[in-house]
C-alpha atoms as a PDB file:
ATOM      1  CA  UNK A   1      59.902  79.708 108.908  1.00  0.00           C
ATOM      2  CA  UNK A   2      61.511  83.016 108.791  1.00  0.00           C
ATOM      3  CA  UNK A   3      64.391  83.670 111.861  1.00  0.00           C
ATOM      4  CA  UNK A   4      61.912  85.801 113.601  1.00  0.00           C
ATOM      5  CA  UNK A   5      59.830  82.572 114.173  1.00  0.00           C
ATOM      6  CA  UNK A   6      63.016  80.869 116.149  1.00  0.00           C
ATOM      7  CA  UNK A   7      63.431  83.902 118.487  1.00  0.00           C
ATOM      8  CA  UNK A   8      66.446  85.136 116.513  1.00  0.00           C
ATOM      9  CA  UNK A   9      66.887  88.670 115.519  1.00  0.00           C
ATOM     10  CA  UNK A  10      66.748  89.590 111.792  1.00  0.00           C
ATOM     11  CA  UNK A  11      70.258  90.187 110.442  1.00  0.00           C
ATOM     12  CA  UNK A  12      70.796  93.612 109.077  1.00  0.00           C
ATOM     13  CA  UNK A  13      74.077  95.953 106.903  1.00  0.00           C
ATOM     14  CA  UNK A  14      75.261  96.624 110.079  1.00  0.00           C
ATOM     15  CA  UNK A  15      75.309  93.480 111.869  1.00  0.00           C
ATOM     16  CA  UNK A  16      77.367  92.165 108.687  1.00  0.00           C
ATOM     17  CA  UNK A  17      79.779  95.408 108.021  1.00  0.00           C
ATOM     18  CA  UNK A  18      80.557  95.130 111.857  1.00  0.00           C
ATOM     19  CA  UNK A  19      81.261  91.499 111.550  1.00  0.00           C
ATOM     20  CA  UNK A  20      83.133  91.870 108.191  1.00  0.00           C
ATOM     21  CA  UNK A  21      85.717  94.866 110.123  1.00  0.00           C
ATOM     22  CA  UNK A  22      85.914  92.107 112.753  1.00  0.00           C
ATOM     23  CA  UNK A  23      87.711  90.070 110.612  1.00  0.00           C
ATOM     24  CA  UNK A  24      89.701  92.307 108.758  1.00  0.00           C
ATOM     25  CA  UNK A  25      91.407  93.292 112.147  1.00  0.00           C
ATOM     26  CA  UNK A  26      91.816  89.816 112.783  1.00  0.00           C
ATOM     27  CA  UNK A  27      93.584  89.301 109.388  1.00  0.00           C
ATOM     28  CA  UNK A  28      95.644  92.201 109.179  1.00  0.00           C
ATOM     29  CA  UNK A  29      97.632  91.554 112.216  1.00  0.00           C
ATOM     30  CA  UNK A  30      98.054  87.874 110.827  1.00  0.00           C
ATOM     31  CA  UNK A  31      99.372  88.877 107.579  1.00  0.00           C
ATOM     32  CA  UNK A  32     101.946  91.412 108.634  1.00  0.00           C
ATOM     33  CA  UNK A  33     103.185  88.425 110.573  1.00  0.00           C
ATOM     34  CA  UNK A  34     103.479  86.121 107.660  1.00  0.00           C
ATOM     35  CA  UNK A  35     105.115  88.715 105.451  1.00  0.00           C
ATOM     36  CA  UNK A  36     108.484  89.644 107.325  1.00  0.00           C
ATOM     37  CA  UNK A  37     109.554  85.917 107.438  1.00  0.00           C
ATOM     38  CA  UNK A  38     108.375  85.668 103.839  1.00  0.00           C
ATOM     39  CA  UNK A  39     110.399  88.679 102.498  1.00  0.00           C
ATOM     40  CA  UNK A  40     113.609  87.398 104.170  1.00  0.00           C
ATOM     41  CA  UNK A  41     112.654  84.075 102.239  1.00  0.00           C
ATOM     42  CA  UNK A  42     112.906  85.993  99.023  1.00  0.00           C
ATOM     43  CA  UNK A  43     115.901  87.839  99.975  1.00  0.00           C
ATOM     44  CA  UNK A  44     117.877  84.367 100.702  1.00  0.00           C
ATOM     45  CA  UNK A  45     116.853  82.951  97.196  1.00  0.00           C
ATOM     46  CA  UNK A  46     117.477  86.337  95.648  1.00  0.00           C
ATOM     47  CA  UNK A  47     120.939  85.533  96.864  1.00  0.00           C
ATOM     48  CA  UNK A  48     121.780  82.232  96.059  1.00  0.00           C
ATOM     49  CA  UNK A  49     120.518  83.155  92.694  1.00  0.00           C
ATOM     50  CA  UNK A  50     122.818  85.196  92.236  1.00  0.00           C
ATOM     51  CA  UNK A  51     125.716  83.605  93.857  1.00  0.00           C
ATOM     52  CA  UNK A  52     124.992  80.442  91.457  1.00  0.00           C
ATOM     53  CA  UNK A  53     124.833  83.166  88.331  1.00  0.00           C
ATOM     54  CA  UNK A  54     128.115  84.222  89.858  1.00  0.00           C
ATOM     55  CA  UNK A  55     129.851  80.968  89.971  1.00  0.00           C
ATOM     56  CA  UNK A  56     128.627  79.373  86.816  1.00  0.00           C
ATOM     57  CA  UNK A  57     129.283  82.482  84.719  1.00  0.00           C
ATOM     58  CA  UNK A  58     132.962  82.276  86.429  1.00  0.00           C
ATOM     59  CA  UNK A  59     133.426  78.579  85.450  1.00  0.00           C
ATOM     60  CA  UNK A  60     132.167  79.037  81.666  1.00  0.00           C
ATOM     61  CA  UNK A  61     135.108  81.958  81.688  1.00  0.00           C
ATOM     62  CA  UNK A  62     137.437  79.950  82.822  1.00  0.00           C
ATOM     63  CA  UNK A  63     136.723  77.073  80.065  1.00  0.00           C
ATOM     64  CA  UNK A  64     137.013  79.161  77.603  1.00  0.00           C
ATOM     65  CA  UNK A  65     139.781  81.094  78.562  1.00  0.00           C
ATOM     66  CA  UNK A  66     142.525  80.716  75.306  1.00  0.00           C
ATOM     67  CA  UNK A  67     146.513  80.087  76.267  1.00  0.00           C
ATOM     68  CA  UNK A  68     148.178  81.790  73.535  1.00  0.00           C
ATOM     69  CA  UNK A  69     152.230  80.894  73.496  1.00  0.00           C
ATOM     70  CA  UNK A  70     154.788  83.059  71.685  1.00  0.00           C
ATOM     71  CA  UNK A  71     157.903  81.884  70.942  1.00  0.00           C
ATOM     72  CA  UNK A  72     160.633  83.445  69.249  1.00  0.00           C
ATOM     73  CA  UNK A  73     162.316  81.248  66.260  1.00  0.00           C
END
């Protein structure tokens, strides 16, 4: 039983190539939604990142920050 035998047309290259632009305009406009919220995403960790680098670096200098007294005899 080929699909000639059901009444359906043969599928040809251009049936599929037109089908296959089909859904690459259907997924283009879905992606360029998806990657504006996901670059602000990265942006936010990017920042606490370095806001945590930030604070713990400023805590280990303060630990090991040295008090050195003089005093005169």
């Amino acid at each position: 039983m080929s699909a000639l035998d059901l009444g359906r047309e043969a599928i040809n290259r251009d049936d599929i190539q037109a089908k296959f632009e089909e859904l690459k305009h259907s997924l283009d406009g879905t992606a360029e939604a998806a990657r504006t919220p996901a670059l602000a995403g990265g942006i936010v960790v990017l920042a606490v990142l370095v806001a945590l680098a930030f604070m713990l670096g400023r805590r280990r200098g303060r630990a090991g920050r040295t008090v050195v007294e003089v005093r005169r005899v």
